[in-house]
PDB file of N, CA and C in Angstrom:
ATOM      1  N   UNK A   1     -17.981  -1.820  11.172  1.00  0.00           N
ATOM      2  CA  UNK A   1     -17.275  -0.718  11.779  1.00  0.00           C
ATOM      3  C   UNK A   1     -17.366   0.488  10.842  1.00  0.00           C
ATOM      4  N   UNK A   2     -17.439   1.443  11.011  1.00  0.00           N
ATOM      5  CA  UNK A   2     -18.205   2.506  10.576  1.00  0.00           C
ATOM      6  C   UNK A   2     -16.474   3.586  10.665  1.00  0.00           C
ATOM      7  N   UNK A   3     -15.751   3.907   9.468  1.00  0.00           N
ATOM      8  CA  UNK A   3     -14.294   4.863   9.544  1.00  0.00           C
ATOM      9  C   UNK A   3     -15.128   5.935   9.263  1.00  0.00           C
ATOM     10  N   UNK A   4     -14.869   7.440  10.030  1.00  0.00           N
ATOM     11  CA  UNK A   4     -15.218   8.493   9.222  1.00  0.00           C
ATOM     12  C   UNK A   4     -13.680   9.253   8.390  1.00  0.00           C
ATOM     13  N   UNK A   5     -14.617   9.307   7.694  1.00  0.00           N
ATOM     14  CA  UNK A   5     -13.250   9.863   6.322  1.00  0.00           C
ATOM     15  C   UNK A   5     -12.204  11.179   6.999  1.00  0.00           C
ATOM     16  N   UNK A   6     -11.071  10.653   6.646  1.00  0.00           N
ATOM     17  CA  UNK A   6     -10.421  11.605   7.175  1.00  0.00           C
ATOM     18  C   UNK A   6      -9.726  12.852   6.107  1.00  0.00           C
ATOM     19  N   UNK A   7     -10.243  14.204   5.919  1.00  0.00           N
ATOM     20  CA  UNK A   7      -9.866  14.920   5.240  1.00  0.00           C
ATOM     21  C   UNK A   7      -8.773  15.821   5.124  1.00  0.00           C
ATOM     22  N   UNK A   8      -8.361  15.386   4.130  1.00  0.00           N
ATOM     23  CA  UNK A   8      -6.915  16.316   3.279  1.00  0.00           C
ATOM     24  C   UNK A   8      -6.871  16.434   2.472  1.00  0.00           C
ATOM     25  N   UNK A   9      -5.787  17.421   2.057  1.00  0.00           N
ATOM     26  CA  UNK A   9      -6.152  18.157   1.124  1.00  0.00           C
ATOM     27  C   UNK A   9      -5.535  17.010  -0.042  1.00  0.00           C
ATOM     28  N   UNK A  10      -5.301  17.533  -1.246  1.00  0.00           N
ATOM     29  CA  UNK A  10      -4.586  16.675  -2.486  1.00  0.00           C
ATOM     30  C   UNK A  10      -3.035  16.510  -1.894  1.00  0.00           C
ATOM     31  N   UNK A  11      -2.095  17.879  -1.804  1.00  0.00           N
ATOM     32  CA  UNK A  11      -1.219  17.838  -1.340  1.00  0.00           C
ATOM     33  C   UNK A  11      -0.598  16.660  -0.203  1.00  0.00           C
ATOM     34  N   UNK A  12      -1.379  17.078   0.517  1.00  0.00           N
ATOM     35  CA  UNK A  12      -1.301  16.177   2.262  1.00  0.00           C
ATOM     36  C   UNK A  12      -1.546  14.174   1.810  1.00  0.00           C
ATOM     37  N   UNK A  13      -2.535  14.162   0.970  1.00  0.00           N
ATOM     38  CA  UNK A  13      -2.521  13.152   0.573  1.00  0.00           C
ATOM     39  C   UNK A  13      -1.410  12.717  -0.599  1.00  0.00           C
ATOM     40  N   UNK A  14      -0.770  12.927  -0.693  1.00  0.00           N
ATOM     41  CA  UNK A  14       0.567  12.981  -1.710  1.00  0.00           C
ATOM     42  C   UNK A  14       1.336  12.951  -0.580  1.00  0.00           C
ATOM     43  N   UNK A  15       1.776  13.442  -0.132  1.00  0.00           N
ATOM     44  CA  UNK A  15       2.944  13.468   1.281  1.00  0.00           C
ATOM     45  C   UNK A  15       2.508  12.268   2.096  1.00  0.00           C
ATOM     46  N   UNK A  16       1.295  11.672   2.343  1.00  0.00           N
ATOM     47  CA  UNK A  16       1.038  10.708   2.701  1.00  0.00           C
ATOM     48  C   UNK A  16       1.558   9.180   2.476  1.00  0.00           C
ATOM     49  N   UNK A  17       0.944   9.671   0.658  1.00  0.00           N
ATOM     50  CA  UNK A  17       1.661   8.672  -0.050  1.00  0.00           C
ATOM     51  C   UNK A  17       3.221   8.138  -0.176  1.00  0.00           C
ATOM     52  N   UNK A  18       3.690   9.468  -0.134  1.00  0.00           N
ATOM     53  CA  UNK A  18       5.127   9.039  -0.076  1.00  0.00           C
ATOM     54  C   UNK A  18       5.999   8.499   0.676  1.00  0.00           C
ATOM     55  N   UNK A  19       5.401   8.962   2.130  1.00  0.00           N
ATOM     56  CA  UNK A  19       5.708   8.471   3.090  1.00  0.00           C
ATOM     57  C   UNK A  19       5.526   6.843   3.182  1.00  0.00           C
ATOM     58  N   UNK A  20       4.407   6.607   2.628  1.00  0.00           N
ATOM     59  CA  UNK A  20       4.241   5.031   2.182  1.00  0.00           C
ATOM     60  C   UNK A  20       5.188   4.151   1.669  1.00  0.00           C
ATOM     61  N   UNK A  21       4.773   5.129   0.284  1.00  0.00           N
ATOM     62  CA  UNK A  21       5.847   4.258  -0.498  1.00  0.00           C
ATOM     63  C   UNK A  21       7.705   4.111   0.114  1.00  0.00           C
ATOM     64  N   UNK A  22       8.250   5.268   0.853  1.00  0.00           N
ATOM     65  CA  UNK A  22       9.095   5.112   1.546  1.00  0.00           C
ATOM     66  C   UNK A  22       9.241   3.986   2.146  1.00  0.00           C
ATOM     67  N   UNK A  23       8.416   3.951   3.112  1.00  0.00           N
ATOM     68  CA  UNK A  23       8.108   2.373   3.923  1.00  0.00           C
ATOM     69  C   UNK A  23       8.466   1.213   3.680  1.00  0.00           C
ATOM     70  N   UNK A  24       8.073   1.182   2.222  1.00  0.00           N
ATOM     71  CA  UNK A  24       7.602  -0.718   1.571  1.00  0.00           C
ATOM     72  C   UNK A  24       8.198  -0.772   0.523  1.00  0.00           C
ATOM     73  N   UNK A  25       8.875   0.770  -0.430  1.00  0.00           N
ATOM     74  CA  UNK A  25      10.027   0.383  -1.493  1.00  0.00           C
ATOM     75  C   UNK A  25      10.766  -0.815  -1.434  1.00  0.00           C
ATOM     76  N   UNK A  26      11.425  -1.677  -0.337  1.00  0.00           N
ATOM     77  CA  UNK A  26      12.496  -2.058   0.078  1.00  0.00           C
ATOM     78  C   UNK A  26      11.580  -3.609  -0.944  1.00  0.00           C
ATOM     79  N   UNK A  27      10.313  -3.662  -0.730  1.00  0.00           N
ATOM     80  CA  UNK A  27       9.892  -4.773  -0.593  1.00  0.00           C
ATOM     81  C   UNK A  27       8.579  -5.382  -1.806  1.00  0.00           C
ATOM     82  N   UNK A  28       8.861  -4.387  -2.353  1.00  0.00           N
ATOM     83  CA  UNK A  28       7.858  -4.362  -3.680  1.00  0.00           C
ATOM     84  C   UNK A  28       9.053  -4.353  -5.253  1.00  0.00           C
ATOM     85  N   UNK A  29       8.139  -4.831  -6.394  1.00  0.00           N
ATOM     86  CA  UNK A  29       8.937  -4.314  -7.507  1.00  0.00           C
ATOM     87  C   UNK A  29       9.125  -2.679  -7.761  1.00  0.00           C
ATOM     88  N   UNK A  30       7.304  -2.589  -7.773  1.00  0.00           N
ATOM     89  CA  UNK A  30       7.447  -0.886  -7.968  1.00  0.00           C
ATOM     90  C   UNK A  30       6.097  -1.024  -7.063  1.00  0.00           C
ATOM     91  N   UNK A  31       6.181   0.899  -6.592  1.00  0.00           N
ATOM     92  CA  UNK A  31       4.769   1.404  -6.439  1.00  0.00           C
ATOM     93  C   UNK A  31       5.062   2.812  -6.416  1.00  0.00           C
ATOM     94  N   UNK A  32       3.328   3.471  -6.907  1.00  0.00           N
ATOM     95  CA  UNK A  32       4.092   4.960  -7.157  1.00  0.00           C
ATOM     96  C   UNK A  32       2.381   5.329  -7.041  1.00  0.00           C
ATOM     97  N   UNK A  33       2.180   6.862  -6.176  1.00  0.00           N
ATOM     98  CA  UNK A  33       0.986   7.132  -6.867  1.00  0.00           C
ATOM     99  C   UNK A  33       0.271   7.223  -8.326  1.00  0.00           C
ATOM    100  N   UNK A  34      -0.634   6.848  -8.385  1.00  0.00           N
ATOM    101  CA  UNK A  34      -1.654   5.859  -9.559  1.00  0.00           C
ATOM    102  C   UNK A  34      -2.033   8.236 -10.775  1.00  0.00           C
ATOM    103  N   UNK A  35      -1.283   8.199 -11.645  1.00  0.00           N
ATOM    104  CA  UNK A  35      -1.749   9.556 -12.385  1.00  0.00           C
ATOM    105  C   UNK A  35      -2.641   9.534 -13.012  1.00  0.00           C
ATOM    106  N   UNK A  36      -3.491   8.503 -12.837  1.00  0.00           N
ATOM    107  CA  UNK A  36      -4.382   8.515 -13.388  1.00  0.00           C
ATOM    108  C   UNK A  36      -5.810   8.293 -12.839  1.00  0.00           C
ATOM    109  N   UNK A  37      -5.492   7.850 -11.770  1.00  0.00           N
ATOM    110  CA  UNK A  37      -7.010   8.069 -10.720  1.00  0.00           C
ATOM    111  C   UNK A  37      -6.849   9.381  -9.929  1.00  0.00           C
ATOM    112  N   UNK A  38      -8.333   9.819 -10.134  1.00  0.00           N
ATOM    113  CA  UNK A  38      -7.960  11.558  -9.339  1.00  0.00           C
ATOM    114  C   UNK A  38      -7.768  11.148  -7.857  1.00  0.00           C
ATOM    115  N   UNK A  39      -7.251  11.653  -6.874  1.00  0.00           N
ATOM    116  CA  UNK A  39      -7.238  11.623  -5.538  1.00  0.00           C
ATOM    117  C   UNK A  39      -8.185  12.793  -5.052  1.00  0.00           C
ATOM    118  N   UNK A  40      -8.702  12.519  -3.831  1.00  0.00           N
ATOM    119  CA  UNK A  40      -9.753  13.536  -3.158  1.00  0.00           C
ATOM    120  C   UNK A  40      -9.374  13.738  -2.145  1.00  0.00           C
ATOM    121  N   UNK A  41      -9.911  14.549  -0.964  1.00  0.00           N
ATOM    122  CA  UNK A  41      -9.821  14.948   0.137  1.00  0.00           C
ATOM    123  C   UNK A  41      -9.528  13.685   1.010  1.00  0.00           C
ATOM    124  N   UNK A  42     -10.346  12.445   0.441  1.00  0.00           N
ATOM    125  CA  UNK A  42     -10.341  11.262   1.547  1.00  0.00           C
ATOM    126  C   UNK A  42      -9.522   9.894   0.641  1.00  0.00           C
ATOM    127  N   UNK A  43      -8.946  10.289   0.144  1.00  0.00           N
ATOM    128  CA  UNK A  43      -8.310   8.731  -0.682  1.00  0.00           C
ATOM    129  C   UNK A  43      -7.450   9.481  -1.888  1.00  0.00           C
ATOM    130  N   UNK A  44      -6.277   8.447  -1.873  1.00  0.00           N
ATOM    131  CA  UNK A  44      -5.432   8.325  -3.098  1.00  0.00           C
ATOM    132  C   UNK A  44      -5.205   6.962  -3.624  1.00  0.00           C
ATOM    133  N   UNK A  45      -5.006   6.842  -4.793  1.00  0.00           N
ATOM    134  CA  UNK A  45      -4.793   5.491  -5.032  1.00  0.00           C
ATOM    135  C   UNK A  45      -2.948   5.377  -5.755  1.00  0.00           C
ATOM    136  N   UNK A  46      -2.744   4.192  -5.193  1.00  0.00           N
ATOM    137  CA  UNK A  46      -1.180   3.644  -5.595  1.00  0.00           C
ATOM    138  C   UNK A  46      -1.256   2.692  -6.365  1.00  0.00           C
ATOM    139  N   UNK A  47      -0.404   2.447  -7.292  1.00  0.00           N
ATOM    140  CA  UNK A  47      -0.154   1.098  -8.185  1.00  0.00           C
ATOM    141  C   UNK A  47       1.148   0.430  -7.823  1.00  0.00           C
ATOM    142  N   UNK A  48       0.642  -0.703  -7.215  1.00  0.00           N
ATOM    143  CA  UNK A  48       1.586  -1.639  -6.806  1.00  0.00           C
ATOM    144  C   UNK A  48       1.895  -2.684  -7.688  1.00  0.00           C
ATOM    145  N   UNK A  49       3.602  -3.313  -7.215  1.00  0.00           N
ATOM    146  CA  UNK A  49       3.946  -4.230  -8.340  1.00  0.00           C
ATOM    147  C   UNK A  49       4.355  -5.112  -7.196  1.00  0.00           C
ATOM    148  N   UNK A  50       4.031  -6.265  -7.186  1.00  0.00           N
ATOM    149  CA  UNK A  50       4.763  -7.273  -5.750  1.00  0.00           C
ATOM    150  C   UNK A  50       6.054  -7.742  -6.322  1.00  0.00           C
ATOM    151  N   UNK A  51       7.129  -8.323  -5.298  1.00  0.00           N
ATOM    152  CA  UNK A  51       8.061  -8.984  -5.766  1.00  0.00           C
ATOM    153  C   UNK A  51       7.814 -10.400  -6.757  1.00  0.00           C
ATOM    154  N   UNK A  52       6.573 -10.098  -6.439  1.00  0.00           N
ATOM    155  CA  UNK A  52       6.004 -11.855  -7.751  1.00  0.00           C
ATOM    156  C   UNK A  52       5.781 -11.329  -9.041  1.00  0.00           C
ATOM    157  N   UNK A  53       5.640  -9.982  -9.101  1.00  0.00           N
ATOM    158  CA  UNK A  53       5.176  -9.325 -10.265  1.00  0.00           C
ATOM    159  C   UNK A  53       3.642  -9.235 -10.479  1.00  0.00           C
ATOM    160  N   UNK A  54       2.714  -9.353  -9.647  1.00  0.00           N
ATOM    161  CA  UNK A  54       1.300  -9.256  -9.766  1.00  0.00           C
ATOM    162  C   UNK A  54       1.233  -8.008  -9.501  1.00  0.00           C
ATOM    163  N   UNK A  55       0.245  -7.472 -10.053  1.00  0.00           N
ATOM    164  CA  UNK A  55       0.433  -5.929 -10.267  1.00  0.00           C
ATOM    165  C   UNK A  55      -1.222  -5.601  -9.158  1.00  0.00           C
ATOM    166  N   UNK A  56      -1.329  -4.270  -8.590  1.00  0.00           N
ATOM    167  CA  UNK A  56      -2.727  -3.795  -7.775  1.00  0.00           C
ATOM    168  C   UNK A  56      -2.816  -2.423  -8.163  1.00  0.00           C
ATOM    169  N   UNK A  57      -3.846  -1.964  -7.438  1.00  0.00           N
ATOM    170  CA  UNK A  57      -4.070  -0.247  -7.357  1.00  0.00           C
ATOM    171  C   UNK A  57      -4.708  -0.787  -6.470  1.00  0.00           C
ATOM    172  N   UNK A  58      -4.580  -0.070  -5.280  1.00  0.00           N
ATOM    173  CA  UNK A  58      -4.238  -0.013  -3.709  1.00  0.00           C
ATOM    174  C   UNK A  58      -5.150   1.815  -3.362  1.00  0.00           C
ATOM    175  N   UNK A  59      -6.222   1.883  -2.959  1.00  0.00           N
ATOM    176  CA  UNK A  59      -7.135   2.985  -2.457  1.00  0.00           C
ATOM    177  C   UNK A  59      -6.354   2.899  -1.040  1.00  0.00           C
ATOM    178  N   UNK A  60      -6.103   4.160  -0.153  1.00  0.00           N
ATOM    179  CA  UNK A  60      -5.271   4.338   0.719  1.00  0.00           C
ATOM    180  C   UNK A  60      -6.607   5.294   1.392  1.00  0.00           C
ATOM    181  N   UNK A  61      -7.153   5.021   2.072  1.00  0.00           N
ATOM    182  CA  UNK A  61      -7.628   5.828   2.755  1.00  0.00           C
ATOM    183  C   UNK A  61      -7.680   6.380   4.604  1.00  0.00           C
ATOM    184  N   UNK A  62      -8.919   7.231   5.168  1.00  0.00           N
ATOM    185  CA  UNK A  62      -8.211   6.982   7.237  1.00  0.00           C
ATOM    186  C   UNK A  62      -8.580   5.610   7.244  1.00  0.00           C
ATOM    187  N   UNK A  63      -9.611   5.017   6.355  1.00  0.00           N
ATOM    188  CA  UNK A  63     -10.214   3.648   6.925  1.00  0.00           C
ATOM    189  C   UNK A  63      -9.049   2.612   6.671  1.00  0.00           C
ATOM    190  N   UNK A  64      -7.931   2.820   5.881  1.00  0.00           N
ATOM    191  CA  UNK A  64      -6.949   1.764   5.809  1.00  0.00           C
ATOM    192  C   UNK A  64      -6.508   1.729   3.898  1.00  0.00           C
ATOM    193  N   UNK A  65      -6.299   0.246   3.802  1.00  0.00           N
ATOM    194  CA  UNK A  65      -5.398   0.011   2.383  1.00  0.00           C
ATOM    195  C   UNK A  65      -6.503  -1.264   1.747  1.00  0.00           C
ATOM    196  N   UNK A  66      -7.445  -0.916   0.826  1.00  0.00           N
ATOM    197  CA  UNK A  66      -7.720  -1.942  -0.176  1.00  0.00           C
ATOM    198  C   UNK A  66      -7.802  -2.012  -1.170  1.00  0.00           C
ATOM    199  N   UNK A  67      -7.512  -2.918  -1.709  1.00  0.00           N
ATOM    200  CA  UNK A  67      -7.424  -3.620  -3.186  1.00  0.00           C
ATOM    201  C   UNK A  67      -8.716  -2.978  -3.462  1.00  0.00           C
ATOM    202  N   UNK A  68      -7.899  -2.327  -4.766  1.00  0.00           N
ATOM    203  CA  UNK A  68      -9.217  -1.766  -6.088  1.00  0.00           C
ATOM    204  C   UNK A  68      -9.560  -2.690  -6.991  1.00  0.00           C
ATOM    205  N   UNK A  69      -8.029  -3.034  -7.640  1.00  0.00           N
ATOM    206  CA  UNK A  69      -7.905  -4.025  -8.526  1.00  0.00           C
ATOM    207  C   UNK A  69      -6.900  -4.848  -8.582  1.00  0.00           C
ATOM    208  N   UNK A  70      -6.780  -5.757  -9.701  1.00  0.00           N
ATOM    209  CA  UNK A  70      -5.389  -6.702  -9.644  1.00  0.00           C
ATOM    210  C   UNK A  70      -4.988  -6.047 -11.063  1.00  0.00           C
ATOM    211  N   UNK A  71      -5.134  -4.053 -11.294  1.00  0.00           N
ATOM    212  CA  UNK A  71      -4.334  -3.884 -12.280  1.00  0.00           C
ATOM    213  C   UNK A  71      -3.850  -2.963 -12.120  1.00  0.00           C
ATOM    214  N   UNK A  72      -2.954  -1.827 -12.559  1.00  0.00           N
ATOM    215  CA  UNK A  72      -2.769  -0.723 -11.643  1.00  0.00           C
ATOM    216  C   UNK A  72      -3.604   0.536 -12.991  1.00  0.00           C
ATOM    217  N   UNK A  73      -4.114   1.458 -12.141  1.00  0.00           N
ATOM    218  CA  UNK A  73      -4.745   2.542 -12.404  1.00  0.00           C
ATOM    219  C   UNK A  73      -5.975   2.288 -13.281  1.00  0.00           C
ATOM    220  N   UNK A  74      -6.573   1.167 -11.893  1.00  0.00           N
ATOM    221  CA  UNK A  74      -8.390   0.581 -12.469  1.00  0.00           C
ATOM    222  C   UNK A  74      -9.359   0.450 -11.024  1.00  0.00           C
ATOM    223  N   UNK A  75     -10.250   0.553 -10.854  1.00  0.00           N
ATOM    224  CA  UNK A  75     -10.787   0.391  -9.658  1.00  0.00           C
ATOM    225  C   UNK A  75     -12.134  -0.758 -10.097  1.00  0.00           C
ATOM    226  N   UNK A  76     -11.704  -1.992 -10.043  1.00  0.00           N
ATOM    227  CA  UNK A  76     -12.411  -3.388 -10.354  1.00  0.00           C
ATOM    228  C   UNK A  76     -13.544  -3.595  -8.688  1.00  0.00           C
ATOM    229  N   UNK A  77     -12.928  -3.214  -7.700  1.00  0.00           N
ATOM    230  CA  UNK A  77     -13.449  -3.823  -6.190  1.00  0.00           C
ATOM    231  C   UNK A  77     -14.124  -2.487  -5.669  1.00  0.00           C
ATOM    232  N   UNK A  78     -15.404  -2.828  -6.104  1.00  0.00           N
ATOM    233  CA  UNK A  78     -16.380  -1.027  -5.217  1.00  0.00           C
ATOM    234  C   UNK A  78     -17.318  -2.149  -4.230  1.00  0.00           C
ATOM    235  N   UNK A  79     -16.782  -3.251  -3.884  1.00  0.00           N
ATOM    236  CA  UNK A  79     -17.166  -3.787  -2.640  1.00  0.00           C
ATOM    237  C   UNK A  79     -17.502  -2.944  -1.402  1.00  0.00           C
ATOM    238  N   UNK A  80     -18.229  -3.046  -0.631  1.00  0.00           N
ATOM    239  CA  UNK A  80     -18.181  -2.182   0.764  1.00  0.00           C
ATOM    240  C   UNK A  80     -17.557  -3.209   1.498  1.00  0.00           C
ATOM    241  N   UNK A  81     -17.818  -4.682   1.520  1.00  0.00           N
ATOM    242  CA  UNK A  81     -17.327  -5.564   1.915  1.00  0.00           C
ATOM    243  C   UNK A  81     -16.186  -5.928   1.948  1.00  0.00           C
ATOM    244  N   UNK A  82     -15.180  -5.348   1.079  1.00  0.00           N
ATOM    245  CA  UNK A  82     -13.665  -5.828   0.576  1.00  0.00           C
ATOM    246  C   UNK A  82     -13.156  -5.668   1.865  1.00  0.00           C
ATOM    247  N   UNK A  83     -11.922  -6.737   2.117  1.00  0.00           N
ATOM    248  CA  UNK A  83     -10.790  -6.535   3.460  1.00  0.00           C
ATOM    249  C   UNK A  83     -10.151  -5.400   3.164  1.00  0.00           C
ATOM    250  N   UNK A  84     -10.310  -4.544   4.536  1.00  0.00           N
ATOM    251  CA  UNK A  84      -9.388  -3.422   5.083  1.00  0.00           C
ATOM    252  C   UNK A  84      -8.443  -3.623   5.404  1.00  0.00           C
ATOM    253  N   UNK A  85      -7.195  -3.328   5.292  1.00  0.00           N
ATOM    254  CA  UNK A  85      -6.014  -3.792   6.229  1.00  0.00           C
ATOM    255  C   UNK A  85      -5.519  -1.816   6.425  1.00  0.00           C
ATOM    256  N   UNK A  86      -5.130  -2.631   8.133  1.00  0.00           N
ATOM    257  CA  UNK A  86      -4.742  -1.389   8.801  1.00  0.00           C
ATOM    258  C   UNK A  86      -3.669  -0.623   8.423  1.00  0.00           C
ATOM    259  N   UNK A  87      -2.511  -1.551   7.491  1.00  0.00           N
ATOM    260  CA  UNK A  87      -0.906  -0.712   7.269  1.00  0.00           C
ATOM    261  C   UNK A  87      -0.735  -1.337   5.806  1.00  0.00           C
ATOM    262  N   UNK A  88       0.184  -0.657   5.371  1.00  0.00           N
ATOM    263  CA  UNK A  88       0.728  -1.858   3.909  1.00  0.00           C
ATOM    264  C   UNK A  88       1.149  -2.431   4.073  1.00  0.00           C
ATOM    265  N   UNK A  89       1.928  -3.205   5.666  1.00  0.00           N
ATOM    266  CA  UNK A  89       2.152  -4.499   5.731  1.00  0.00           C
ATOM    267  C   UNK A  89       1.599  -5.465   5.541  1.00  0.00           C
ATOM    268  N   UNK A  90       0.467  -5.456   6.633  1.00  0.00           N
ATOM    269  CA  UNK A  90      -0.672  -5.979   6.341  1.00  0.00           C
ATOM    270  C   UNK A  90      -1.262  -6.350   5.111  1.00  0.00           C
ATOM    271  N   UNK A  91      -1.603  -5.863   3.971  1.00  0.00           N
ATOM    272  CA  UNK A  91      -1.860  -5.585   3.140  1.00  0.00           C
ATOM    273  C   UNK A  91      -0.824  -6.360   1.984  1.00  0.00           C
ATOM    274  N   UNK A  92       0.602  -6.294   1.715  1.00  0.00           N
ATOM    275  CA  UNK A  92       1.531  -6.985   1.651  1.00  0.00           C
ATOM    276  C   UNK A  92       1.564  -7.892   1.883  1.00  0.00           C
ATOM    277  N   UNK A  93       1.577  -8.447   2.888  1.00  0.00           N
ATOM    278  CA  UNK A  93       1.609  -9.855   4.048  1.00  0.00           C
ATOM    279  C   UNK A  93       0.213 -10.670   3.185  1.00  0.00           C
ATOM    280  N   UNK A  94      -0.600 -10.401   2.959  1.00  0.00           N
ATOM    281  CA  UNK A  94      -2.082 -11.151   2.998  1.00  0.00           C
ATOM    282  C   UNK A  94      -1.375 -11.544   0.875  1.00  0.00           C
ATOM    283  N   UNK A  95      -0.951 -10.349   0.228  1.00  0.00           N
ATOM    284  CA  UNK A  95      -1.109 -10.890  -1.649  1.00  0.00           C
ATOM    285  C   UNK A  95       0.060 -11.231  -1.746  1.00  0.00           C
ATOM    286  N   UNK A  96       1.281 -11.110  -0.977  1.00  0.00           N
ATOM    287  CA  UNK A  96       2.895 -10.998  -1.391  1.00  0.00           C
ATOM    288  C   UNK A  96       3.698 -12.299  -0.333  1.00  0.00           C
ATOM    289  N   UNK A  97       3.385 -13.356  -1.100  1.00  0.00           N
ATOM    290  CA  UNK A  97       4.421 -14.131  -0.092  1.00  0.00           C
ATOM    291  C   UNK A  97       5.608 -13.770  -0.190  1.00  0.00           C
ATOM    292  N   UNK A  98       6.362 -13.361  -1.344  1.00  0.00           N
ATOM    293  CA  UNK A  98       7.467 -13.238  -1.320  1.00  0.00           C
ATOM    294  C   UNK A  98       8.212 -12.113  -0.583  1.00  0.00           C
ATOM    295  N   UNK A  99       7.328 -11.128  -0.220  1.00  0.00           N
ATOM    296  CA  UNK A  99       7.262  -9.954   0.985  1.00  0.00           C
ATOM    297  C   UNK A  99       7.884 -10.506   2.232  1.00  0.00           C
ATOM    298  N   UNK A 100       6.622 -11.255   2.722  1.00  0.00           N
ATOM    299  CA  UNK A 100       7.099 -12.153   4.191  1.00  0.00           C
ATOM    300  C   UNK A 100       8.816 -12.502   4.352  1.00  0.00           C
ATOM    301  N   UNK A 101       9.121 -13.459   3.075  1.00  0.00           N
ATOM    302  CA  UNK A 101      10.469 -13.833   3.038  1.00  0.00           C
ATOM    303  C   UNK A 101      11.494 -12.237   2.885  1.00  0.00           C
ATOM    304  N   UNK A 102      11.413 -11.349   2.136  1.00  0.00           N
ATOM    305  CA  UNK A 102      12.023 -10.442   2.124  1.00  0.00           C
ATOM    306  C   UNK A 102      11.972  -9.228   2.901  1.00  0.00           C
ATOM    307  N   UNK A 103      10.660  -9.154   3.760  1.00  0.00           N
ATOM    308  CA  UNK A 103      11.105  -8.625   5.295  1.00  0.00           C
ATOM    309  C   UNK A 103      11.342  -8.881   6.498  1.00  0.00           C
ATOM    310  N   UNK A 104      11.355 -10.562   6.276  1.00  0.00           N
ATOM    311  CA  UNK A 104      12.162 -11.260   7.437  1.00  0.00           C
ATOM    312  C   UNK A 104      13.497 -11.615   7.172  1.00  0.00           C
ATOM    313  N   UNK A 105      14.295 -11.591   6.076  1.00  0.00           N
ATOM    314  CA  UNK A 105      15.699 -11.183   6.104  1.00  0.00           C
ATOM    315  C   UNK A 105      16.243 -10.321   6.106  1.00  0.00           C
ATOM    316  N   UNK A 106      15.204  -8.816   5.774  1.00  0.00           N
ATOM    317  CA  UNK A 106      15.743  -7.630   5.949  1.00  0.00           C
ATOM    318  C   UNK A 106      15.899  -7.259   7.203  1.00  0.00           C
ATOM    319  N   UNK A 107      14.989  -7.709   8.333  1.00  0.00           N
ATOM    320  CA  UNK A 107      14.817  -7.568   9.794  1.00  0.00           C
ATOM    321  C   UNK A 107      16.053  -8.827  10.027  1.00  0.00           C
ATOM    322  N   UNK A 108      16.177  -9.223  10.153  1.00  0.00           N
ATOM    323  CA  UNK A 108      17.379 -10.738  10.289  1.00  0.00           C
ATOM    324  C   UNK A 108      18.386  -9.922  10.120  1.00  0.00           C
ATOM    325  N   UNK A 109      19.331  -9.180   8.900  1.00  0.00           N
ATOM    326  CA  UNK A 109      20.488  -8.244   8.697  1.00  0.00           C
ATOM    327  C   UNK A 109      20.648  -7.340   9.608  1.00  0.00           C
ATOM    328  N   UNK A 110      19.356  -6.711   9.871  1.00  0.00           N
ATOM    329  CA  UNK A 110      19.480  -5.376  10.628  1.00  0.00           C
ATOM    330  C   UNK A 110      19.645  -5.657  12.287  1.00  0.00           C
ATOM    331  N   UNK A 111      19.115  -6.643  12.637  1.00  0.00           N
ATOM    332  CA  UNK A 111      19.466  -7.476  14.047  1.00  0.00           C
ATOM    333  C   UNK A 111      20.884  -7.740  13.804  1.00  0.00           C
ATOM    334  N   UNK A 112      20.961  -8.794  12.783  1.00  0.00           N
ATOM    335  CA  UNK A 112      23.148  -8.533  13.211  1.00  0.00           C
ATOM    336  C   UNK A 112      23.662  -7.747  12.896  1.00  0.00           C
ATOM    337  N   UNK A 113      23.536  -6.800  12.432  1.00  0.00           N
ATOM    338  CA  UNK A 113      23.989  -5.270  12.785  1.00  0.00           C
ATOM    339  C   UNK A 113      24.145  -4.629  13.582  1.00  0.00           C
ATOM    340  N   UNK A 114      23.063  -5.025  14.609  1.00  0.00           N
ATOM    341  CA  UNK A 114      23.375  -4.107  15.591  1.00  0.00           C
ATOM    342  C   UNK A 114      24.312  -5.136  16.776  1.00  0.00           C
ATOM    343  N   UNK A 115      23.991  -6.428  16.448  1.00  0.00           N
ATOM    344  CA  UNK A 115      25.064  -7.139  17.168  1.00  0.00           C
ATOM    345  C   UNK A 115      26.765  -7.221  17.105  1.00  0.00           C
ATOM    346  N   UNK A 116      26.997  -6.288  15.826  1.00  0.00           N
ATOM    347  CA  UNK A 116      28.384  -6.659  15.244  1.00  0.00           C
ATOM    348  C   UNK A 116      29.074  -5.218  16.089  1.00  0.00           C
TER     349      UNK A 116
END
């Protein structure tokens, strides 16, 4: 499958990011854009920490979220082949078991919430 790159600026890709990290804070140790890999028009990279403590740098691009590395602010995987995942759930879901368990009780609370 063939993504064409989707362009923005540095900015836009920063607002991107954050919006991310917004998302999946709940469910990670840490993640924060990576200051040390430059970002371009078509990609930023994040350094992720899972609730297991295995650490990534995460390339965010239109084509999706893949693993660079298993370190943060290194790019080990210049695969063309590497798995894409469409969201950081996804993405989450596949290296972070402990994710699964901690956004299915966060979704579990928020259901009896709205039941109470």
């Amino acid at each position: 499958m063939i993504h064409e790159e989707k362009v923005l600026d540095e900015n836009q890709w920063k607002i991107e990011a954050q919006a991310i990290i917004n998302d999946v804070k709940n469910y990670v140790q840490d993640i924060s854009i990576s200051q040390k890999l430059q970002s371009t028009n078509s990609k930023i990279y994040l350094n992720l920490t899972t609730l297991e403590g295995d650490k990534y740098c995460v390339k965010v691009s239109s084509a999706g979220f893949v693993v660079a590395s298993d370190h943060h602010d290194t790019i080990t995987n210049t695969q063309t082949e590497a798995q894409v995942f469409e969201t950081p759930y996804g993405l989450l879901d596949s290296i972070s078991p402990k994710y699964r368990e901690s956004f299915g009780n966060d979704l579990i609370n928020k259901l009896n919430n709205l039941s109470n």
